[in-house]
C-alpha atoms as a PDB file:
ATOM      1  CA  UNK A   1       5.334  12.346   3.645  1.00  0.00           C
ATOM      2  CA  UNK A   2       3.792  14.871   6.211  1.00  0.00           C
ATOM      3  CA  UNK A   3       7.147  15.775   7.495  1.00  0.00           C
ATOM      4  CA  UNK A   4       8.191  16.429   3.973  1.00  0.00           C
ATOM      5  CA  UNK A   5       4.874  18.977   3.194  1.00  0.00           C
ATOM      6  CA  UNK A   6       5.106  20.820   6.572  1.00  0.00           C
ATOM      7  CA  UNK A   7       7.902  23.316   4.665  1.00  0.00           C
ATOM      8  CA  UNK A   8       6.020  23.167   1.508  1.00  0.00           C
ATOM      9  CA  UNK A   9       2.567  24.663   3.486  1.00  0.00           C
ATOM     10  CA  UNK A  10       5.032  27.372   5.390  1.00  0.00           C
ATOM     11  CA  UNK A  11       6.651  28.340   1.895  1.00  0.00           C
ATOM     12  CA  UNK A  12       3.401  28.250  -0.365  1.00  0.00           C
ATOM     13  CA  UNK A  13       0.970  28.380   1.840  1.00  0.00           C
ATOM     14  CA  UNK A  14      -1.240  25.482   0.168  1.00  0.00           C
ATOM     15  CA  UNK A  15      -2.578  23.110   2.642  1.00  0.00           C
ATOM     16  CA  UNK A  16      -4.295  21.005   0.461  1.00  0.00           C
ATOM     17  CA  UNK A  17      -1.486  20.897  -2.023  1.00  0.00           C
ATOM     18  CA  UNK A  18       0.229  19.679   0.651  1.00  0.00           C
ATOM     19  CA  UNK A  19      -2.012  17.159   1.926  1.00  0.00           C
ATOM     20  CA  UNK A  20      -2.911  15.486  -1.680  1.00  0.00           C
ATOM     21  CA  UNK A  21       1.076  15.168  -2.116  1.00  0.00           C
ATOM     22  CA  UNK A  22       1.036  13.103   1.109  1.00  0.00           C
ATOM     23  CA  UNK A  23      -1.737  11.467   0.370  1.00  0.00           C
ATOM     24  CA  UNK A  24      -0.567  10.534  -2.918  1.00  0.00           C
ATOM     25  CA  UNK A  25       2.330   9.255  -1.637  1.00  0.00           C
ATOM     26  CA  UNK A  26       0.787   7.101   0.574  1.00  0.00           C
ATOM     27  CA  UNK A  27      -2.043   6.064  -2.277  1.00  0.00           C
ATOM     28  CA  UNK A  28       0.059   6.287  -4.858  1.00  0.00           C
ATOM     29  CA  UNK A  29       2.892   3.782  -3.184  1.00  0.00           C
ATOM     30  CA  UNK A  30      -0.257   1.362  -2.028  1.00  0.00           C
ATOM     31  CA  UNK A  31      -1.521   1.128  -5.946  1.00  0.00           C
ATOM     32  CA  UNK A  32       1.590   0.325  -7.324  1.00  0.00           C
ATOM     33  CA  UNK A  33       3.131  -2.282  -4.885  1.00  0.00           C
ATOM     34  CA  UNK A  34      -0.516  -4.185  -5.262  1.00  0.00           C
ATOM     35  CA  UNK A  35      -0.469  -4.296  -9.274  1.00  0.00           C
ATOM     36  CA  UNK A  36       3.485  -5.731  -8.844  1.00  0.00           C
ATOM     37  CA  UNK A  37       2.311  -7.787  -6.387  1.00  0.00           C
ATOM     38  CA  UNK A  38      -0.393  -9.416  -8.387  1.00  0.00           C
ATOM     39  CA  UNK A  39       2.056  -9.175 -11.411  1.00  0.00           C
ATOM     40  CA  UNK A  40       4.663 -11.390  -9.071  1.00  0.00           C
ATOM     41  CA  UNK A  41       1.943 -13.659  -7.813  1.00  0.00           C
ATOM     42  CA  UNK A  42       1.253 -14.434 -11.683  1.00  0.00           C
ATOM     43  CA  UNK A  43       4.466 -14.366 -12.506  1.00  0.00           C
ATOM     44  CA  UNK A  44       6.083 -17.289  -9.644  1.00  0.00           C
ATOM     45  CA  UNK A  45       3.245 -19.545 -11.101  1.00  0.00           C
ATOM     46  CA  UNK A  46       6.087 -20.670 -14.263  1.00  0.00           C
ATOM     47  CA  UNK A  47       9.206 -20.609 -12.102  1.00  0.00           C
ATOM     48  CA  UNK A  48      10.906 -23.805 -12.584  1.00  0.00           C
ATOM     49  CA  UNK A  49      12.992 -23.658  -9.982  1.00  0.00           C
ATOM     50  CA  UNK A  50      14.367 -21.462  -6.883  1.00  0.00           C
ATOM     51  CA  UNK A  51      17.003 -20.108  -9.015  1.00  0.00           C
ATOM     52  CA  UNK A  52      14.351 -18.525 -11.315  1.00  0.00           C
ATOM     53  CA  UNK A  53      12.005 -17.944  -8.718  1.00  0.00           C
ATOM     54  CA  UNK A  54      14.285 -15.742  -6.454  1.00  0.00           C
ATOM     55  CA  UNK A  55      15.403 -14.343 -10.212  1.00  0.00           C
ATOM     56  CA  UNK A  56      11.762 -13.222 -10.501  1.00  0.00           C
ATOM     57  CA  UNK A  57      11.296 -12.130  -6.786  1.00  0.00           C
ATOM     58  CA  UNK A  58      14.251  -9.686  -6.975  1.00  0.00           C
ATOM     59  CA  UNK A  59      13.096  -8.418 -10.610  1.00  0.00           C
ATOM     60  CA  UNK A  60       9.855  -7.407  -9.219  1.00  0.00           C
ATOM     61  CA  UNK A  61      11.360  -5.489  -6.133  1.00  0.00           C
ATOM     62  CA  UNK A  62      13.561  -3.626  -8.304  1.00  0.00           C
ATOM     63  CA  UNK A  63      10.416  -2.785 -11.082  1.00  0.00           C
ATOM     64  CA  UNK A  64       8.823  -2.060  -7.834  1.00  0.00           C
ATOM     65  CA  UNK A  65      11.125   0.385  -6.497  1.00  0.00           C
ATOM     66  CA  UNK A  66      12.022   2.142  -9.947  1.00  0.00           C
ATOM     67  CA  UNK A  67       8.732   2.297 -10.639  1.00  0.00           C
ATOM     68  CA  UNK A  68       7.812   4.305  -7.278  1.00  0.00           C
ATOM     69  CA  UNK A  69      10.564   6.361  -7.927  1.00  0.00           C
ATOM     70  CA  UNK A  70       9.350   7.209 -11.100  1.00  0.00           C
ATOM     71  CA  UNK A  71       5.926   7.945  -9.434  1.00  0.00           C
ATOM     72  CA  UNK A  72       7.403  10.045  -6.768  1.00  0.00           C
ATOM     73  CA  UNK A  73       6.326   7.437  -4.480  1.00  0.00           C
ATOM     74  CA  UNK A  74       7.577   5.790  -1.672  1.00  0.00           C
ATOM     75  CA  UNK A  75       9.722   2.510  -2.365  1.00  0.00           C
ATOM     76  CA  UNK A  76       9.515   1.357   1.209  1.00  0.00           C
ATOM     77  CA  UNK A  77       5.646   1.084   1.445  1.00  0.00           C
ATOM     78  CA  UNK A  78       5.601   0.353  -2.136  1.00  0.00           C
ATOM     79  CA  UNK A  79       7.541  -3.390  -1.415  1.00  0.00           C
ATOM     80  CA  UNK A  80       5.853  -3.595   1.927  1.00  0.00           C
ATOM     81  CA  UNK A  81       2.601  -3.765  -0.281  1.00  0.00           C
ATOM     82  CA  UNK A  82       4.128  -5.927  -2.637  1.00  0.00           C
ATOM     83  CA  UNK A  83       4.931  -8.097   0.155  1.00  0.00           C
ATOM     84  CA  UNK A  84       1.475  -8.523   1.770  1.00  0.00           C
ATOM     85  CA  UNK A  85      -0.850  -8.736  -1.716  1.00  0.00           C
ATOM     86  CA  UNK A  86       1.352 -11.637  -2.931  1.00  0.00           C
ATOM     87  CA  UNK A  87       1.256 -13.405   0.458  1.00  0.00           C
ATOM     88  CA  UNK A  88      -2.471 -13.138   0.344  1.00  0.00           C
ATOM     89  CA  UNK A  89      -3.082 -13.863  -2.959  1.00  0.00           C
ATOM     90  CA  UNK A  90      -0.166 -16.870  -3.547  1.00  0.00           C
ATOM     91  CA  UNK A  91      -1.063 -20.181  -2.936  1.00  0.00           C
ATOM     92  CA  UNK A  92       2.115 -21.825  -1.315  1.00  0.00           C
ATOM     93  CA  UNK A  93       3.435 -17.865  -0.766  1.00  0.00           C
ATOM     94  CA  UNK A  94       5.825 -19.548   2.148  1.00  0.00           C
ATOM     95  CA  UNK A  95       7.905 -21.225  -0.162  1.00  0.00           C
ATOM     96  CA  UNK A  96       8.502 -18.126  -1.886  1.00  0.00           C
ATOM     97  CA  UNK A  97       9.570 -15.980   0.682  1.00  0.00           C
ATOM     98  CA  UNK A  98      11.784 -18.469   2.049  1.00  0.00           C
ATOM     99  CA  UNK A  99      13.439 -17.976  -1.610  1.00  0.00           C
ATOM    100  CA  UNK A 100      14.063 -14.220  -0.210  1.00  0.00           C
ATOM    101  CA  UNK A 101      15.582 -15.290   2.658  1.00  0.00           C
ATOM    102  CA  UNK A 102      18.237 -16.926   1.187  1.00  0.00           C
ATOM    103  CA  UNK A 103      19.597 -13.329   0.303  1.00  0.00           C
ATOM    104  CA  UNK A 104      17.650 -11.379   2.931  1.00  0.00           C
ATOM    105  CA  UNK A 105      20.955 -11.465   5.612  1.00  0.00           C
ATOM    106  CA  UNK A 106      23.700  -9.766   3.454  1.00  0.00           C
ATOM    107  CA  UNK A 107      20.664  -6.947   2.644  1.00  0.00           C
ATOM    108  CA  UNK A 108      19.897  -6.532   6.282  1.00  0.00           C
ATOM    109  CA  UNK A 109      23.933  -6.222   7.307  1.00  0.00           C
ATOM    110  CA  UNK A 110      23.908  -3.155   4.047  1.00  0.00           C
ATOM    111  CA  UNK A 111      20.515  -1.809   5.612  1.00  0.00           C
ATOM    112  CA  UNK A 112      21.960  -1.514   8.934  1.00  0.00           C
ATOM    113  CA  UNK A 113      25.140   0.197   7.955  1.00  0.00           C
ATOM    114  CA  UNK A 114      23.492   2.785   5.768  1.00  0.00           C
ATOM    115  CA  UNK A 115      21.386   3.158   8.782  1.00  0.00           C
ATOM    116  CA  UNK A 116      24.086   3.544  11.179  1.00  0.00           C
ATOM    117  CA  UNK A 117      26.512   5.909   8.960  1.00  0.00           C
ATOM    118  CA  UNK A 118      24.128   8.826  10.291  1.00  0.00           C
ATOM    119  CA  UNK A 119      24.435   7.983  13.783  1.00  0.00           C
ATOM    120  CA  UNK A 120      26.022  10.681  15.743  1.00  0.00           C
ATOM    121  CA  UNK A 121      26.933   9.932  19.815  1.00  0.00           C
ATOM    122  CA  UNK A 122      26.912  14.185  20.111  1.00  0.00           C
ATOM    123  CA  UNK A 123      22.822  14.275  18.586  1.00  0.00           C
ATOM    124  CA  UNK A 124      21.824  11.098  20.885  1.00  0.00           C
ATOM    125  CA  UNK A 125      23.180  12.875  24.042  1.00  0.00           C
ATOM    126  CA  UNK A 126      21.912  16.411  23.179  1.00  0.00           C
ATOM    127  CA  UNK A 127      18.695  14.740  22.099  1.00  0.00           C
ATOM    128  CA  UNK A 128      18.492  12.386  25.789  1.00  0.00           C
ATOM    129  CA  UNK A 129      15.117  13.399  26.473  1.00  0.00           C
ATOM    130  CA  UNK A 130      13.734  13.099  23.092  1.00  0.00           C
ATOM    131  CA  UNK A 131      15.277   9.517  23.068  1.00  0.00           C
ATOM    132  CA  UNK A 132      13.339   9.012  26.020  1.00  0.00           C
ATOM    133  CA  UNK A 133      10.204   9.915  25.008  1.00  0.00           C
ATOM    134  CA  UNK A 134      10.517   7.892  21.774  1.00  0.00           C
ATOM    135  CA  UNK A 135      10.904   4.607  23.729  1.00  0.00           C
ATOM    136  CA  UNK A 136       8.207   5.316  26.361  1.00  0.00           C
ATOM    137  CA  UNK A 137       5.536   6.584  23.733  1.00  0.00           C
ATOM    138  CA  UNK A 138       6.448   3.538  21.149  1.00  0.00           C
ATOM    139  CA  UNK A 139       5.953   0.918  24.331  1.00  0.00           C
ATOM    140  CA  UNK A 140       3.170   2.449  25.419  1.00  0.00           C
ATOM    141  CA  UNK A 141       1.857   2.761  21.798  1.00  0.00           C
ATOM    142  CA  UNK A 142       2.031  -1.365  21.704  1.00  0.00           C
ATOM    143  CA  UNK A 143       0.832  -1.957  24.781  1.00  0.00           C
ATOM    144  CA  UNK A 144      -2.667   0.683  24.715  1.00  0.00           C
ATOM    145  CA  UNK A 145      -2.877  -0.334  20.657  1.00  0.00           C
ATOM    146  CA  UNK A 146      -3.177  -3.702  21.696  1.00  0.00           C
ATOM    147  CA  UNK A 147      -5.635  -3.685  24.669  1.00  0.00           C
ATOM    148  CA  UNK A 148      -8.371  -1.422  23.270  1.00  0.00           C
ATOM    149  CA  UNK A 149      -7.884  -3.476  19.216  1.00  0.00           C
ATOM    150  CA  UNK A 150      -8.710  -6.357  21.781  1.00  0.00           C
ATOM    151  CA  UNK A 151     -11.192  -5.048  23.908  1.00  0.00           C
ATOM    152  CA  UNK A 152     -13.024  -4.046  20.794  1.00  0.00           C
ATOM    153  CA  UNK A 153     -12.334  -7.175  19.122  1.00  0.00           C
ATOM    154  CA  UNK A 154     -13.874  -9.562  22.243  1.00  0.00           C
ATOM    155  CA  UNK A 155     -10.157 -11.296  22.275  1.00  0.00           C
ATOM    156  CA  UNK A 156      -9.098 -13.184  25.355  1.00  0.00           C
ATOM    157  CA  UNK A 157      -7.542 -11.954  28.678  1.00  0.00           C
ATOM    158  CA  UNK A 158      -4.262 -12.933  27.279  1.00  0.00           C
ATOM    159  CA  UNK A 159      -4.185 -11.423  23.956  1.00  0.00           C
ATOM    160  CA  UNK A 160      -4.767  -7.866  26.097  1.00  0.00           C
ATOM    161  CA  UNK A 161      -2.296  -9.138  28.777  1.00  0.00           C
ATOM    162  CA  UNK A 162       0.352 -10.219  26.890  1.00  0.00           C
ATOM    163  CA  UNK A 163       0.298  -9.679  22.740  1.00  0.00           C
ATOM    164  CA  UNK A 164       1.406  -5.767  23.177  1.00  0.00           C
ATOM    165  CA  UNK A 165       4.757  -7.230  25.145  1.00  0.00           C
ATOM    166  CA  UNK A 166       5.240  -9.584  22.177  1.00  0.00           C
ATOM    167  CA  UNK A 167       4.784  -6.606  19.743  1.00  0.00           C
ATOM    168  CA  UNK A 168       8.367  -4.956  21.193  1.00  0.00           C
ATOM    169  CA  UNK A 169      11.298  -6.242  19.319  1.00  0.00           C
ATOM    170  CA  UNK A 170      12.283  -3.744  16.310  1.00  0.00           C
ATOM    171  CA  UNK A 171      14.422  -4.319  13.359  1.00  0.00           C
ATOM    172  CA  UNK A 172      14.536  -4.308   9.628  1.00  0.00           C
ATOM    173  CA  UNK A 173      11.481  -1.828   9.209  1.00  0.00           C
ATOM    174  CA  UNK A 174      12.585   0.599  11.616  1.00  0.00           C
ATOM    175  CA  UNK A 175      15.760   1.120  10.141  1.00  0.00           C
ATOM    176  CA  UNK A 176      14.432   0.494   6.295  1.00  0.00           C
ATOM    177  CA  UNK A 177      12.362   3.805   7.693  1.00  0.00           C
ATOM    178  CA  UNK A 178      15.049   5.277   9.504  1.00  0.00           C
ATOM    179  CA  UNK A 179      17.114   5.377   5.549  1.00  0.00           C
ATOM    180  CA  UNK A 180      13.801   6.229   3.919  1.00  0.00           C
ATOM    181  CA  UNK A 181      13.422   9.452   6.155  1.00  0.00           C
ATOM    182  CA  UNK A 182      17.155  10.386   6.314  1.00  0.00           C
ATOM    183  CA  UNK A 183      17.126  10.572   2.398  1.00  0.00           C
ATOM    184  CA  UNK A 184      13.696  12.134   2.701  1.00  0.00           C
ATOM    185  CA  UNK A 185      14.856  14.670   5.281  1.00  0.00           C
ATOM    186  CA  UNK A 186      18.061  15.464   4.954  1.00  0.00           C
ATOM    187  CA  UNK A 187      18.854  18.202   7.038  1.00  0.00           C
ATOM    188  CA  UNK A 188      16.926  15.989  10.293  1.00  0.00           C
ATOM    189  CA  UNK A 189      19.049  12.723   8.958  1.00  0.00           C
ATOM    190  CA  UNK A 190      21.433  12.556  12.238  1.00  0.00           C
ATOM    191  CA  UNK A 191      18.938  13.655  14.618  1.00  0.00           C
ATOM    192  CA  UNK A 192      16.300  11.119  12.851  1.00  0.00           C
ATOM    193  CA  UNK A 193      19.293   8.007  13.395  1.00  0.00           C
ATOM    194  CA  UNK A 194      20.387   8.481  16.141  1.00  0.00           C
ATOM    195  CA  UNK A 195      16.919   8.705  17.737  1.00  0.00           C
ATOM    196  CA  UNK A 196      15.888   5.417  15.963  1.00  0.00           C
ATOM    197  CA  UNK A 197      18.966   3.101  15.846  1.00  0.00           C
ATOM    198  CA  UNK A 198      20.290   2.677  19.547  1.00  0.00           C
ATOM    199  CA  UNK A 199      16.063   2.639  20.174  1.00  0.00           C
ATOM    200  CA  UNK A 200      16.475  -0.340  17.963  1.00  0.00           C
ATOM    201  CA  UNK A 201      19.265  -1.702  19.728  1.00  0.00           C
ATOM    202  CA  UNK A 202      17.264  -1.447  23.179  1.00  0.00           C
ATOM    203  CA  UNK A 203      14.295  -3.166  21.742  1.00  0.00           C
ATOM    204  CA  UNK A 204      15.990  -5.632  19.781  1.00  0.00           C
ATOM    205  CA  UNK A 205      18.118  -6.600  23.070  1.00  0.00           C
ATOM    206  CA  UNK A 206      14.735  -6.269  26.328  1.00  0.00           C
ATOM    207  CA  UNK A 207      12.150  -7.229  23.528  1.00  0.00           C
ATOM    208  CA  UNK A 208      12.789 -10.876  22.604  1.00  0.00           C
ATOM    209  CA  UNK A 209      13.327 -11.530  26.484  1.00  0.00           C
ATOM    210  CA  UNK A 210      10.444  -9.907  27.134  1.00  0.00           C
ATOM    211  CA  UNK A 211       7.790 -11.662  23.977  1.00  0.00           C
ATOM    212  CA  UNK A 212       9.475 -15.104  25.568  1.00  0.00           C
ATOM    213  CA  UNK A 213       8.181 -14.373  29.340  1.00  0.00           C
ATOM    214  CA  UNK A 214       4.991 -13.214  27.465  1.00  0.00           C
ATOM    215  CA  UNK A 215       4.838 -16.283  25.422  1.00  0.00           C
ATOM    216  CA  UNK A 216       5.169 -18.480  28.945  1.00  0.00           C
ATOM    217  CA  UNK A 217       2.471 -16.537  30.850  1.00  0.00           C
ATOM    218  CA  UNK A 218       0.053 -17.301  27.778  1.00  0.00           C
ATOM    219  CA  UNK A 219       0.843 -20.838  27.626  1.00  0.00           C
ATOM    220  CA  UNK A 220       1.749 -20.508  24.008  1.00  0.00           C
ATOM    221  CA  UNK A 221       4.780 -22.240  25.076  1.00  0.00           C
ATOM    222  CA  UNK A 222       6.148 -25.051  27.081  1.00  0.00           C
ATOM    223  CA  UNK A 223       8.976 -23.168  30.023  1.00  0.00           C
END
Protein backbone atom coordinates (compact mmCIF):
# COMPACT_ATOMS: atom_id res chain seq x y z
CA UNK A 1 0.00 0.00 0.00
CA UNK A 2 2.93 2.52 0.64
CA UNK A 3 4.71 1.38 -2.41
CA UNK A 4 1.56 1.96 -4.32
CA UNK A 5 1.09 5.92 -2.85
CA UNK A 6 4.82 6.84 -3.24
CA UNK A 7 3.83 7.84 -7.20
CA UNK A 8 0.56 9.16 -6.16
CA UNK A 9 2.50 11.87 -3.51
CA UNK A 10 5.22 12.61 -6.52
CA UNK A 11 2.23 13.16 -9.08
CA UNK A 12 -0.29 15.09 -6.70
CA UNK A 13 1.64 16.09 -4.24
CA UNK A 14 -0.88 15.01 -1.31
CA UNK A 15 0.82 13.29 1.47
CA UNK A 16 -1.95 12.72 3.50
CA UNK A 17 -4.11 11.60 0.64
CA UNK A 18 -1.65 9.27 0.29
CA UNK A 19 -1.23 8.07 3.66
CA UNK A 20 -5.19 7.68 4.50
CA UNK A 21 -5.31 5.46 1.15
CA UNK A 22 -2.68 3.22 2.81
CA UNK A 23 -4.05 3.35 5.82
CA UNK A 24 -7.34 2.49 4.59
CA UNK A 25 -6.13 -0.26 2.98
CA UNK A 26 -4.65 -1.66 5.77
CA UNK A 27 -7.92 -0.65 8.11
CA UNK A 28 -10.16 -1.12 5.68
CA UNK A 29 -8.86 -4.95 4.78
CA UNK A 30 -8.62 -5.58 8.86
CA UNK A 31 -12.59 -4.52 9.27
CA UNK A 32 -13.81 -6.56 6.71
CA UNK A 33 -11.92 -9.94 7.12
CA UNK A 34 -13.09 -9.64 11.07
CA UNK A 35 -16.99 -9.13 10.27
CA UNK A 36 -16.53 -12.42 7.65
CA UNK A 37 -14.76 -13.95 10.13
CA UNK A 38 -17.34 -13.65 12.82
CA UNK A 39 -19.97 -14.21 10.00
CA UNK A 40 -17.98 -17.78 9.28
CA UNK A 41 -17.56 -18.52 12.95
CA UNK A 42 -21.56 -18.22 13.13
CA UNK A 43 -22.03 -19.66 10.17
CA UNK A 44 -19.80 -23.40 10.75
CA UNK A 45 -22.01 -23.65 13.96
CA UNK A 46 -25.06 -25.54 11.43
CA UNK A 47 -22.66 -27.41 9.16
CA UNK A 48 -23.72 -30.91 9.12
CA UNK A 49 -20.97 -32.25 7.79
CA UNK A 50 -17.32 -31.57 6.19
CA UNK A 51 -18.81 -31.43 2.86
CA UNK A 52 -20.91 -28.38 3.92
CA UNK A 53 -18.49 -27.11 6.18
CA UNK A 54 -15.56 -26.75 3.63
CA UNK A 55 -18.76 -25.54 1.26
CA UNK A 56 -19.12 -22.70 3.78
CA UNK A 57 -15.31 -22.12 4.41
CA UNK A 58 -14.63 -21.52 0.68
CA UNK A 59 -17.96 -19.29 0.34
CA UNK A 60 -16.68 -17.01 2.92
CA UNK A 61 -13.10 -16.63 1.34
CA UNK A 62 -14.55 -15.82 -1.87
CA UNK A 63 -17.34 -13.08 -0.13
CA UNK A 64 -14.18 -12.17 1.54
CA UNK A 65 -12.08 -11.47 -1.32
CA UNK A 66 -14.92 -9.90 -3.62
CA UNK A 67 -15.86 -7.99 -1.02
CA UNK A 68 -12.23 -6.35 -0.50
CA UNK A 69 -12.10 -5.90 -3.97
CA UNK A 70 -15.09 -4.07 -3.97
CA UNK A 71 -13.63 -1.97 -1.05
CA UNK A 72 -10.41 -1.36 -2.78
CA UNK A 73 -8.92 -3.38 -0.16
CA UNK A 74 -6.48 -5.86 0.12
CA UNK A 75 -7.72 -9.61 -0.30
CA UNK A 76 -4.56 -11.05 1.14
CA UNK A 77 -4.76 -9.36 4.64
CA UNK A 78 -8.40 -9.39 4.30
CA UNK A 79 -8.41 -13.66 4.56
CA UNK A 80 -5.39 -13.50 6.78
CA UNK A 81 -7.88 -11.65 9.20
CA UNK A 82 -10.52 -13.89 8.44
CA UNK A 83 -8.26 -16.57 9.35
CA UNK A 84 -7.13 -15.44 12.84
CA UNK A 85 -10.77 -13.89 14.23
CA UNK A 86 -12.42 -17.27 13.47
CA UNK A 87 -9.57 -19.26 15.08
CA UNK A 88 -9.98 -17.12 18.12
CA UNK A 89 -13.40 -16.91 18.32
CA UNK A 90 -14.40 -20.84 17.14
CA UNK A 91 -14.68 -23.29 19.60
CA UNK A 92 -13.20 -26.55 17.98
CA UNK A 93 -11.61 -23.95 15.08
CA UNK A 94 -8.96 -27.05 14.42
CA UNK A 95 -11.39 -29.16 12.97
CA UNK A 96 -12.26 -26.56 10.64
CA UNK A 97 -9.17 -25.69 9.22
CA UNK A 98 -8.23 -29.13 8.78
CA UNK A 99 -11.49 -28.98 6.39
CA UNK A 100 -9.18 -26.33 4.36
CA UNK A 101 -6.52 -28.46 4.14
CA UNK A 102 -8.08 -30.96 2.35
CA UNK A 103 -7.95 -28.46 -0.70
CA UNK A 104 -5.13 -26.24 0.57
CA UNK A 105 -2.24 -28.41 -1.68
CA UNK A 106 -3.66 -28.02 -5.27
CA UNK A 107 -4.07 -23.96 -4.18
CA UNK A 108 -0.53 -23.80 -2.98
CA UNK A 109 0.92 -25.74 -6.38
CA UNK A 110 -1.50 -22.61 -8.47
CA UNK A 111 0.00 -20.00 -5.89
CA UNK A 112 3.42 -21.01 -6.60
CA UNK A 113 3.19 -21.01 -10.33
CA UNK A 114 1.53 -17.64 -10.59
CA UNK A 115 4.33 -16.73 -8.36
CA UNK A 116 7.00 -18.15 -10.37
CA UNK A 117 5.64 -17.02 -14.02
CA UNK A 118 7.39 -13.55 -13.09
CA UNK A 119 10.60 -14.97 -12.25
CA UNK A 120 13.29 -13.80 -14.50
CA UNK A 121 17.13 -15.54 -14.10
CA UNK A 122 18.42 -11.97 -16.05
CA UNK A 123 16.58 -9.58 -12.89
CA UNK A 124 17.95 -12.13 -10.06
CA UNK A 125 21.56 -11.81 -11.43
CA UNK A 126 21.44 -8.03 -12.20
CA UNK A 127 19.69 -7.65 -8.87
CA UNK A 128 22.68 -10.12 -6.83
CA UNK A 129 23.26 -7.66 -4.29
CA UNK A 130 19.78 -6.68 -3.64
CA UNK A 131 19.06 -10.50 -3.27
CA UNK A 132 21.61 -10.41 -0.77
CA UNK A 133 20.54 -7.89 1.28
CA UNK A 134 16.97 -9.26 1.32
CA UNK A 135 18.12 -12.55 2.95
CA UNK A 136 20.57 -10.99 5.45
CA UNK A 137 18.07 -8.15 6.61
CA UNK A 138 14.94 -10.79 6.75
CA UNK A 139 17.35 -13.26 9.06
CA UNK A 140 18.50 -10.72 10.94
CA UNK A 141 14.95 -9.22 11.18
CA UNK A 142 13.89 -12.79 12.98
CA UNK A 143 16.61 -13.17 14.90
CA UNK A 144 16.84 -9.15 16.63
CA UNK A 145 12.65 -9.27 16.48
CA UNK A 146 12.83 -12.13 18.55
CA UNK A 147 15.48 -11.34 21.24
CA UNK A 148 14.40 -7.82 22.23
CA UNK A 149 10.04 -9.16 21.97
CA UNK A 150 11.76 -11.59 24.56
CA UNK A 151 13.88 -9.56 26.50
CA UNK A 152 10.94 -7.29 26.96
CA UNK A 153 8.64 -10.03 27.52
CA UNK A 154 10.95 -11.76 30.60
CA UNK A 155 10.92 -15.12 28.25
CA UNK A 156 13.56 -17.75 28.86
CA UNK A 157 17.21 -18.01 27.61
CA UNK A 158 15.94 -20.29 24.98
CA UNK A 159 13.09 -18.52 23.53
CA UNK A 160 15.95 -15.55 22.77
CA UNK A 161 18.47 -18.30 21.80
CA UNK A 162 16.65 -20.26 19.66
CA UNK A 163 12.76 -19.12 18.62
CA UNK A 164 14.21 -16.44 15.90
CA UNK A 165 16.09 -19.69 14.12
CA UNK A 166 12.71 -21.46 14.22
CA UNK A 167 11.02 -18.32 12.71
CA UNK A 168 13.16 -18.97 9.15
CA UNK A 169 11.32 -21.25 6.87
CA UNK A 170 9.10 -19.15 4.24
CA UNK A 171 6.31 -20.26 2.08
CA UNK A 172 2.72 -19.72 1.23
CA UNK A 173 2.61 -16.00 2.58
CA UNK A 174 5.62 -14.89 0.97
CA UNK A 175 4.62 -15.82 -2.29
CA UNK A 176 0.63 -15.07 -1.63
CA UNK A 177 2.56 -11.44 -1.15
CA UNK A 178 4.92 -11.84 -3.79
CA UNK A 179 1.32 -12.18 -6.40
CA UNK A 180 -0.37 -9.52 -4.29
CA UNK A 181 2.52 -6.95 -5.05
CA UNK A 182 3.25 -8.07 -8.66
CA UNK A 183 -0.49 -7.28 -9.51
CA UNK A 184 -0.16 -4.27 -7.25
CA UNK A 185 3.05 -3.11 -8.93
CA UNK A 186 3.23 -4.01 -12.12
CA UNK A 187 5.96 -2.42 -13.68
CA UNK A 188 8.40 -3.83 -10.32
CA UNK A 189 6.54 -7.47 -10.86
CA UNK A 190 9.90 -9.33 -12.16
CA UNK A 191 12.22 -7.51 -10.07
CA UNK A 192 9.66 -8.05 -6.96
CA UNK A 193 9.74 -12.29 -7.94
CA UNK A 194 12.61 -12.87 -8.55
CA UNK A 195 13.87 -11.18 -5.36
CA UNK A 196 11.28 -13.16 -3.27
CA UNK A 197 10.91 -16.67 -4.83
CA UNK A 198 14.52 -18.28 -5.02
CA UNK A 199 14.71 -16.27 -1.26
CA UNK A 200 11.90 -18.65 -0.64
CA UNK A 201 13.56 -21.50 -2.03
CA UNK A 202 16.76 -20.81 0.26
CA UNK A 203 14.68 -20.54 3.33
CA UNK A 204 12.36 -23.18 2.66
CA UNK A 205 15.52 -25.60 1.95
CA UNK A 206 18.42 -24.11 5.35
CA UNK A 207 15.24 -23.18 7.46
CA UNK A 208 13.54 -26.45 8.46
CA UNK A 209 17.19 -27.88 9.09
CA UNK A 210 17.93 -25.15 10.92
CA UNK A 211 14.20 -24.80 13.39
CA UNK A 212 15.09 -28.82 13.90
CA UNK A 213 18.78 -28.14 15.42
CA UNK A 214 16.94 -25.24 17.23
CA UNK A 215 14.22 -27.44 18.40
CA UNK A 216 17.14 -30.03 19.87
CA UNK A 217 19.18 -27.32 21.64
CA UNK A 218 15.80 -26.25 23.46
CA UNK A 219 14.89 -29.63 24.43
CA UNK A 220 11.56 -29.24 22.77
CA UNK A 221 12.47 -32.41 21.21
CA UNK A 222 13.87 -35.80 21.78
CA UNK A 223 17.44 -36.10 19.05
Amino acid sequence: AIARAIPEVALSGSVVGAVGASLWEVVGSAVVGVVVGIALGYAVKYARGGDELLVIVLGAVLLASGVAGRMHVSPLITCLVVGATVSNLVIGSRKLFATVDRFAPPVYVILFCLAGVGFAFDALFEAGTLFVGYVISRALGKLLGVSISARLLNAGPEVSRYLGVSLLPQAGLAVGLTVAAGAALPEQRSLITSLVVPGVLLFEIVGPLLTASALRRAGEVQA
